[in-house]
Each structure stands twice: as structure tokens, then as C-alpha cells.
Protein backbone atom coordinates (compact mmCIF):
# COMPACT_ATOMS: atom_id res chain seq x y z
CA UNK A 1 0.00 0.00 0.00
CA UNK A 2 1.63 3.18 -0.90
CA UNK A 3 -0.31 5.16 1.63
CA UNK A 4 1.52 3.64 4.35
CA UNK A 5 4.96 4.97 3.00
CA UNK A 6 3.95 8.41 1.46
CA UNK A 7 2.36 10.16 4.65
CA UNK A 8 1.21 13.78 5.28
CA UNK A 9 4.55 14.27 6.90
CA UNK A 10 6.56 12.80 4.47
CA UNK A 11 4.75 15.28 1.97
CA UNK A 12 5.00 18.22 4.36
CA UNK A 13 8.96 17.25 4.13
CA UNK A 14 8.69 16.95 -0.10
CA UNK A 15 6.67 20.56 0.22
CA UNK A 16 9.66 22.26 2.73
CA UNK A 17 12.51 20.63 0.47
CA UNK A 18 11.31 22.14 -2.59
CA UNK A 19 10.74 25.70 -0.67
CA UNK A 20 13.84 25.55 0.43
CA UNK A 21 15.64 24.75 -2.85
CA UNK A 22 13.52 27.16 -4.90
CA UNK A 23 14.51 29.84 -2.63
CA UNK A 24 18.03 29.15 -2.67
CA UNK A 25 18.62 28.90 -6.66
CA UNK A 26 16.56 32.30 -6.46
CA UNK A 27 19.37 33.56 -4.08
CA UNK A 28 22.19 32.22 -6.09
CA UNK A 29 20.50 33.86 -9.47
CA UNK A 30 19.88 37.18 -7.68
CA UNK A 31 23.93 36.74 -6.73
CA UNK A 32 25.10 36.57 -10.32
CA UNK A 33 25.21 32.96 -10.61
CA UNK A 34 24.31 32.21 -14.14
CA UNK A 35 23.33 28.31 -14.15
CA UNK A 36 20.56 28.96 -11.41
CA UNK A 37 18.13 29.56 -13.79
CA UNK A 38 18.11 26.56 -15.45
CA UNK A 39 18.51 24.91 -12.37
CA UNK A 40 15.56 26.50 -11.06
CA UNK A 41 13.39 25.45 -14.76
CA UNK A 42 14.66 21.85 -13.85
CA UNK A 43 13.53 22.25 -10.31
CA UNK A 44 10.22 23.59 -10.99
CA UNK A 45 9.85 20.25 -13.68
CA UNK A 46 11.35 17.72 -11.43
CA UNK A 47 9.35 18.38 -8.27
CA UNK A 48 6.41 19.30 -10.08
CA UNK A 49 6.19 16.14 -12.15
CA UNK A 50 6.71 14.08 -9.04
CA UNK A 51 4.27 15.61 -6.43
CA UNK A 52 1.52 14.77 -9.53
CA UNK A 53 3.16 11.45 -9.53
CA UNK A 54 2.59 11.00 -6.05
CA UNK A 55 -1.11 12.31 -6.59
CA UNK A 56 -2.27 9.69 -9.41
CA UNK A 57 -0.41 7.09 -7.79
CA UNK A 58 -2.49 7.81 -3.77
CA UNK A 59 -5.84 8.95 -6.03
CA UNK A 60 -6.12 5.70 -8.13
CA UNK A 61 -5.54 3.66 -4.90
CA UNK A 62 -8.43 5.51 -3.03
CA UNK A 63 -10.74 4.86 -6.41
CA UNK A 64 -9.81 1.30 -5.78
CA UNK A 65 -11.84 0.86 -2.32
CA UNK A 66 -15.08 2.81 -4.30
CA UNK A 67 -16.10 -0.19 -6.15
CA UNK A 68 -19.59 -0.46 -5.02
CA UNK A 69 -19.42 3.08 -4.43
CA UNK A 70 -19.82 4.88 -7.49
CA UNK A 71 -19.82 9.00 -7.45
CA UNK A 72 -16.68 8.33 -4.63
CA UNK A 73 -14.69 6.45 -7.46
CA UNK A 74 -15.40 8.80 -10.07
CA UNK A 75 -14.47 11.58 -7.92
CA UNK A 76 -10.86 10.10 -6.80
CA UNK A 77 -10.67 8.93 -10.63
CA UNK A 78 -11.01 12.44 -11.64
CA UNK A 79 -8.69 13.66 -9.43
CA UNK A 80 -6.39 11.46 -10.50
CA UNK A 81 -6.77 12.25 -14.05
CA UNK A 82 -6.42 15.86 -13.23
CA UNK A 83 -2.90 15.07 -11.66
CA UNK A 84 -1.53 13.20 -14.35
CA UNK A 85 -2.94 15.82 -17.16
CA UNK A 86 -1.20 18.00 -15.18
CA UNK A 87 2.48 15.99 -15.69
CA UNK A 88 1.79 16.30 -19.50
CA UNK A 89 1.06 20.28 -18.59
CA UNK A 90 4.79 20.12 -17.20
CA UNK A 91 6.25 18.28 -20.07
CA UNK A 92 4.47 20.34 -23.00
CA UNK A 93 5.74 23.85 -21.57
CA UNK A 94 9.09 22.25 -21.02
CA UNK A 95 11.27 25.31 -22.75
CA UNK A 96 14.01 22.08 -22.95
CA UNK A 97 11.47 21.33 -26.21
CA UNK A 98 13.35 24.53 -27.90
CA UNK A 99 16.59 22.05 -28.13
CA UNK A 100 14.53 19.71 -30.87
CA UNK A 101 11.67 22.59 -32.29
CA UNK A 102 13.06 25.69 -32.47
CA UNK A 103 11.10 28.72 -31.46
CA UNK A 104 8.41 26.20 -29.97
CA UNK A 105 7.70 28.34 -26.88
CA UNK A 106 7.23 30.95 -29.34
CA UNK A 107 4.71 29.08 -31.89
CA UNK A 108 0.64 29.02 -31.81
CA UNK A 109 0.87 25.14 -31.43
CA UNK A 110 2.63 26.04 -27.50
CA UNK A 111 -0.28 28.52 -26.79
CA UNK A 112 -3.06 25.18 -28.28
CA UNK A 113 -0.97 22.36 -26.81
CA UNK A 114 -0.72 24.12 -22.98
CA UNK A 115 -4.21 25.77 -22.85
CA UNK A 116 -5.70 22.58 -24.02
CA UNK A 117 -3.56 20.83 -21.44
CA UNK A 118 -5.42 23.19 -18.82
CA UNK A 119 -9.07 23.11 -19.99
CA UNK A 120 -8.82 19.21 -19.68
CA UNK A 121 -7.06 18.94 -16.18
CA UNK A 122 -9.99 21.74 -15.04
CA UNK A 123 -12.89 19.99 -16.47
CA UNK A 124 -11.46 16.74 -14.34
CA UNK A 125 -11.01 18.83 -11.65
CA UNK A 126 -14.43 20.20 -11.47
CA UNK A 127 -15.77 16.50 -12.19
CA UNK A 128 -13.96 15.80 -8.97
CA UNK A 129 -15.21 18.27 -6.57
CA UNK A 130 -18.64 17.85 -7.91
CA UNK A 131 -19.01 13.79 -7.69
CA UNK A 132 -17.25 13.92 -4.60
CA UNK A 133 -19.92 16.82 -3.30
CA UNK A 134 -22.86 14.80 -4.93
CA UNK A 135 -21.76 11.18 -3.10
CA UNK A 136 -21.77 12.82 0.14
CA UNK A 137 -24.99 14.96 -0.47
CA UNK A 138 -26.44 11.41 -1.15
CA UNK A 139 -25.52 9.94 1.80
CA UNK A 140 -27.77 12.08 3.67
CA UNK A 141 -25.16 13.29 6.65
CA UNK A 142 -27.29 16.18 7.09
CA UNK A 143 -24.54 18.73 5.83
CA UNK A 144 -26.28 22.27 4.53
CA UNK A 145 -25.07 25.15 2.56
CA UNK A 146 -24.68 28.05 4.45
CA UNK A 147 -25.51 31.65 3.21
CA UNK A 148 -21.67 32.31 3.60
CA UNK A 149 -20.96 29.86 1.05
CA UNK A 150 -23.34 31.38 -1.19
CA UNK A 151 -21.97 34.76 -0.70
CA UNK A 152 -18.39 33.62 -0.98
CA UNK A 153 -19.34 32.04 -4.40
CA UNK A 154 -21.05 34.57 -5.95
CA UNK A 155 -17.78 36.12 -4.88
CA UNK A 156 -15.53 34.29 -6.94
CA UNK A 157 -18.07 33.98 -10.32
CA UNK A 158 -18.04 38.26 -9.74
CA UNK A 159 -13.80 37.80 -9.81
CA UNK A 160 -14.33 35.88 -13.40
CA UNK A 161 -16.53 38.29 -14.80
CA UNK A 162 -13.85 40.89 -13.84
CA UNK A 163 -11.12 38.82 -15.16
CA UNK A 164 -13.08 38.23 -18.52
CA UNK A 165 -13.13 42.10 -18.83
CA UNK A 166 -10.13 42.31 -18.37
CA UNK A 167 -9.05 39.63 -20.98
CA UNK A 168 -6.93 41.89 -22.72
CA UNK A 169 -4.18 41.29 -20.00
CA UNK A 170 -4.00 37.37 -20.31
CA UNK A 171 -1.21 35.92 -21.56
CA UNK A 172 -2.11 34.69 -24.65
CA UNK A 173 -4.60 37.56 -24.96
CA UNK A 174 -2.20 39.20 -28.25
CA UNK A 175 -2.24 35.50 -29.96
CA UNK A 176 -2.48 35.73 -33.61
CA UNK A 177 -4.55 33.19 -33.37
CA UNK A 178 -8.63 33.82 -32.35
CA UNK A 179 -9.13 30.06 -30.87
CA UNK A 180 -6.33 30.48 -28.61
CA UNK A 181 -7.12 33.42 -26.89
CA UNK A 182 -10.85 31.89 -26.37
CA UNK A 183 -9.48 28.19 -25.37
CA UNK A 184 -7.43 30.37 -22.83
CA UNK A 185 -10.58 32.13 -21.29
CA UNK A 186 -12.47 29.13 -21.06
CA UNK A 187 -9.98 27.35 -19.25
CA UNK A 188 -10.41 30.59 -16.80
CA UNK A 189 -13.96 30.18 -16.50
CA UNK A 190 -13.68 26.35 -15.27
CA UNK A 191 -10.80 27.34 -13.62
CA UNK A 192 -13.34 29.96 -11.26
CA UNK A 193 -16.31 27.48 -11.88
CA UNK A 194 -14.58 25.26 -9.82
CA UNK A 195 -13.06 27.38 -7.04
CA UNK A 196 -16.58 28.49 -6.75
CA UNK A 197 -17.97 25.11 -6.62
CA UNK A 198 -15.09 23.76 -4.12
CA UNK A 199 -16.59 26.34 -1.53
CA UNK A 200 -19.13 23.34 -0.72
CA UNK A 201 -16.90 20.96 0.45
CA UNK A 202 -14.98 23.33 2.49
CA UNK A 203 -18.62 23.81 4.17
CA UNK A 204 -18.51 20.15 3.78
CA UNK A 205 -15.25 19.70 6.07
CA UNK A 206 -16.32 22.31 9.22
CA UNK A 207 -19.42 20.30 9.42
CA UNK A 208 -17.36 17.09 10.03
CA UNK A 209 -15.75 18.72 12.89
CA UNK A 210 -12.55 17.36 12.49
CA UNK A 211 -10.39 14.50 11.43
CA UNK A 212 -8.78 13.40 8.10
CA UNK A 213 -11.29 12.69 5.80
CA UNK A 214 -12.25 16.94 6.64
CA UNK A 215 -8.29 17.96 6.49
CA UNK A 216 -8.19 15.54 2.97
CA UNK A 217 -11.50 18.42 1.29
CA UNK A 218 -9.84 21.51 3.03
CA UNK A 219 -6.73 20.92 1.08
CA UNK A 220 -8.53 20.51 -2.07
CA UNK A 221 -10.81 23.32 -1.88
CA UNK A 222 -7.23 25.01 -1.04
CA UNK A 223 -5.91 23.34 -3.81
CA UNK A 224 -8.84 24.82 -6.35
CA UNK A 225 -8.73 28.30 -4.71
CA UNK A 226 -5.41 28.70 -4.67
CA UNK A 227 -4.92 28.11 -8.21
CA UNK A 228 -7.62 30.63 -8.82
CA UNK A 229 -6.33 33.16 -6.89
CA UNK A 230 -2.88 33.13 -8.41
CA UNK A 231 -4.60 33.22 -12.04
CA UNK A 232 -6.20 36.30 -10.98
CA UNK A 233 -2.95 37.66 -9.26
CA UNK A 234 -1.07 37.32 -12.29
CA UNK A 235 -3.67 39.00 -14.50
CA UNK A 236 -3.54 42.07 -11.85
CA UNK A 237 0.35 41.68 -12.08
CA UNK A 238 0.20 41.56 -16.28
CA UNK A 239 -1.80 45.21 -16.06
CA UNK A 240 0.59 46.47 -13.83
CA UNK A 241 3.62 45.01 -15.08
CA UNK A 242 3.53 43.95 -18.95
CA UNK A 243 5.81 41.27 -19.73
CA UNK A 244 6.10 40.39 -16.10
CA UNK A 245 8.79 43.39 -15.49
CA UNK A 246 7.92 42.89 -12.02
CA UNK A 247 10.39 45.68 -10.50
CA UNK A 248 10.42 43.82 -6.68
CA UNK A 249 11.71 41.04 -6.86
CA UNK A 250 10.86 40.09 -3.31
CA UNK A 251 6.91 39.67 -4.83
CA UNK A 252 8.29 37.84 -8.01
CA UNK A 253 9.65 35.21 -5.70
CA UNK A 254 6.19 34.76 -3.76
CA UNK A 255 4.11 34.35 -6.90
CA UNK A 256 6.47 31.96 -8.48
CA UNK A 257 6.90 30.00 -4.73
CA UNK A 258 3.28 29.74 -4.40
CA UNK A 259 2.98 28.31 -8.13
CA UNK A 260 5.63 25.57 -6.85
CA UNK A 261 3.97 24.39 -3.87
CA UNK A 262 0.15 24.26 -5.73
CA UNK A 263 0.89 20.53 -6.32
CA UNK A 264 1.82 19.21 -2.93
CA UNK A 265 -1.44 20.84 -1.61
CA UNK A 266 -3.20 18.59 -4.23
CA UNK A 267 -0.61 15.41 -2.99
CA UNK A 268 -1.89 16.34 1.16
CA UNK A 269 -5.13 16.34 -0.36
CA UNK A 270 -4.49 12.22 -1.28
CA UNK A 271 -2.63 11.70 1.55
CA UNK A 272 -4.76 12.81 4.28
CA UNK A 273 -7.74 10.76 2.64
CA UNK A 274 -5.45 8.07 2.39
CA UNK A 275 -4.76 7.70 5.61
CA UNK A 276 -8.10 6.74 7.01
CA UNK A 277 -7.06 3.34 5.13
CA UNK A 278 -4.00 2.72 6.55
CA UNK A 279 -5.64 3.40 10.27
CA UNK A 280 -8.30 1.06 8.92
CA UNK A 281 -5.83 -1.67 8.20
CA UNK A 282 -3.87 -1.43 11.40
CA UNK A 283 -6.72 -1.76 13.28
CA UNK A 284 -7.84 -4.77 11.63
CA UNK A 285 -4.46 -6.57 11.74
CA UNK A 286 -4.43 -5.22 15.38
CA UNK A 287 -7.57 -6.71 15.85
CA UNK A 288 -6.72 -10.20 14.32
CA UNK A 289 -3.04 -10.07 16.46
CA UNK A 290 -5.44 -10.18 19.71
CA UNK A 291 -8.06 -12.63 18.26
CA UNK A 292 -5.38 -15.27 17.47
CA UNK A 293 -3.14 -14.46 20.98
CA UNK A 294 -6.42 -15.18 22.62
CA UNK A 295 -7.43 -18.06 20.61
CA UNK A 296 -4.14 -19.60 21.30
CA UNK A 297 -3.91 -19.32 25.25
């Protein structure tokens, strides 16, 4: 079981690591050290690639214990396939891809291959939060929306009708090319659709008081938000600073740290759900360790 190796701690050690060296290549480029920019690319890759590892790896094996449960299976199956669309995210904006197309970054096929990338891994995403919201609304726990949650959604679908007037400021939004600046906003308006949506099982989590199957849907509605919010950040950051000519560097860092660490909230998100398994099991073999002891005296 890989849950039993690959805890919340152990991620919470992956997540610190990769802070750590992110912030020291940054130091090392900032002191004139030329190389630290590629090492920091191949960082960003590397870990990236592996905490979605990680993530399709712990979702597929929480799908696995859903068989007679069906919206719970599609829901971890989703998640899973958002993780791993993800890892093909990582390896189609590569810039390493310049080395065998040249100009590639630079080409309408980039701007198509990444924003499809995105639309796909957000419409899993959204299939996600909403199975997993729907299974547990079926259950019949008794959970409610709360007028906060309404309010805080409406919140976020106001943010997307800000950010779609202000679409001239996306990053693609100068593409010679019509269908890639629209596949680029509508992989912003499932990208808010389900930061919006994700407000439920936060709800969802306070209402279960506690424990890790709550701490598993706080880090995925952190998980959806935070992408969200970082979108939007960088669209405020693109009107203030075209070409990302951000003159402090000290908020440069931030926005590109909290980019790096977006996966490993998605990886806690597994692992905390995960671990309600491995408790399970112990218990069990626990259980059976006593039954025999006591069968044999």
C-alpha cells in the first residue's frame, strides 16, 4: 500500500525541500550565478512532475476501495486524471522542447498544446469536486449550505466576470490566433467554476468537525482556490507590469513559490484521505493479532 509509506509528513517534508531549494537557486541567481536559472526550470519540472506522480499514484488507490461506491470512485478517478494531465502540462511547456523545435515556446501550437492541457485537467477537476460533493450529499449526513458559502461564491463567479473584462491582459490575450485566446478564457472560466464550486466541500469539512477525511477536502478546496487566486494575481500583475517586469523582486519570488507548492497541496489532499485506510488496516491486523493471541492461550 503506498499510503503507508507516502504520509502527510513525508509530503509536508517533499513541500519544505522544494521551498527551500527554490529559494536558494533564487538567491544564487539574484547573486550573479548564471546556471541557477536553469537549475531553477529543472527544479520547478522535477518536483512538479513528481508531487503529480505522487497524486495519481495515492488517487487511483483511493478509487480502488469505491467499487460499489460509485460517485466516490469517479471523484478520486477524476482527481487522479487531473494530476496526471497536469504531468503532461509540465512536459508540454518544457522550454528544454526549444533544443529539438526551435522557437516552440514561441509558436501558436505552445499557446493550443498548454491551454488545451489546462481546460482538460480543469474539467477533471471540477468533475472531482462535484461527484465527490454529490456522493456525500447522497448519503444524507445532514450537511447544509450556508448563506456564507453562497456569498463567498457569488464572490468568486463576480472575480471571473472581472477577469473576462479584463481579458486583454492574459497571456495569450495578443495570440495571432482567435481560438487560442478563447481556449485560454475558457480554461479561466472552469478554472473559477470550480473554485466556486469547491466552496461546498470546504462547508462540507467544518461540518465534520474534524479528522482526516475533513483535512483531505480543506486541502482541495485550497488546492482549487489557490490556483484561482494566483490566475487572478497574475492578471492584476500583467496590467501592472507587462511582460512580467515585475520591479520587486521580493513579490516575483512569492508568486512563483506559491505556483511551486500548488501541487503538494493537491498530494496532502491524497494523503490525508489516504490515511483513514492505513488506520483502517492497522486496526484490523491489530484486531486479528489479539483474536489469534487469545485463541491460542
Amino acid at each position: 500500500m503506498i499510503a503507508s509509506r507516502i504520509t502527510p509528513r513525508v509530503i509536508g517534508m517533499g513541500l519544505a525541500l522544494h521551498a527551500m531549494l527554490w529559494s536558494g537557486l533564487c538567491l544564487s541567481e539574484l547573486s550573479g550565478v548564471t546556471t541557477a536559472h536553469l537549475a531553477r526550470g529543472a527544479l520547478r519540472a522535477g518536483a512538479t512532475i513528481l508531487a503529480y506522480s505522487i497524486a495519481v499514484a495515492l488517487n487511483l488507490e483511493i478509487a480502488a476501495e469505491y467499487r460499489s461506491t460509485r460517485w466516490l470512485r469517479v471523484a478520486w478517478l477524476a482527481l487522479a486524471a487531473n494530476a496526471g494531465i497536469s504531468i503532461l502540462r509540465m512536459i508540454v511547456e518544457n522550454p528544454l522542447l526549444n533544443q529539438v523545435w526551435p522557437h516552440y515556446t514561441a509558436s501558436p501550437l505552445f499557446g493550443v498544446l498548454q491551454q488545451m492541457a489546462i481546460i482538460s485537467a480543469n474539467c477533471c477537476l471540477l468533475v472531482g469536486v462535484l461527484a465527490m460533493w454529490w456522493a456525500y450529499h447522497q448519503i444524507g449526513l445532514g450537511f447544509a449550505i450556508e448563506w456564507r458559502d453562497y456569498l463567498a461564491m457569488a464572490g468568486i463567479l463576480a472575480l471571473m466576470l472581472g477577469l473576462l473584462a479584463l481579458r486583454e491582459n492574459l497571456t495569450l490575450a495578443q495570440s495571432p490566433y482567435v481560438i487560442v485566446r478563447h481556449i485560454q478564457q475558457v480554461g479561466l472560466i472552469l478554472l473559477l467554476v470550480v473554485s466556486a464550486t469547491s466552496i461546498v466541500l470546504h462547508r462540507l469539512s467544518l461540518q465534520m468537525g474534524g479528522g482526516r477525511l475533513a483535512a483531505a477536502l480543506q486541502c482541495l478546496t485550497l488546492y482549487a482556490l489557490l490556483r484561482g487566486t494566483l490566475v487572478f494575481v497574475g492578471v492584476l500583475r500583467q496590467m501592472v507590469w507587462p511582460q512580467s517586469n515585475d520591479p520587486l523582486w521580493l513579490t516575483r519570488y512569492f508568486f512563483d513559490l506559491c505556483w511551486q507548492l500548488v501541487p503538494w497541496v493537491a498530494v496532502l489532499a491524497a494523503a490525508y484521505r489516504a490515511q483513514l485506510t492505513v488506520s483502517a488496516a492497522k486496526e484490523l491486523e491489530h484486531w486479528r493479532a489479539v483474536k489469534a493471541a487469545a485463541t491460542s492461550a
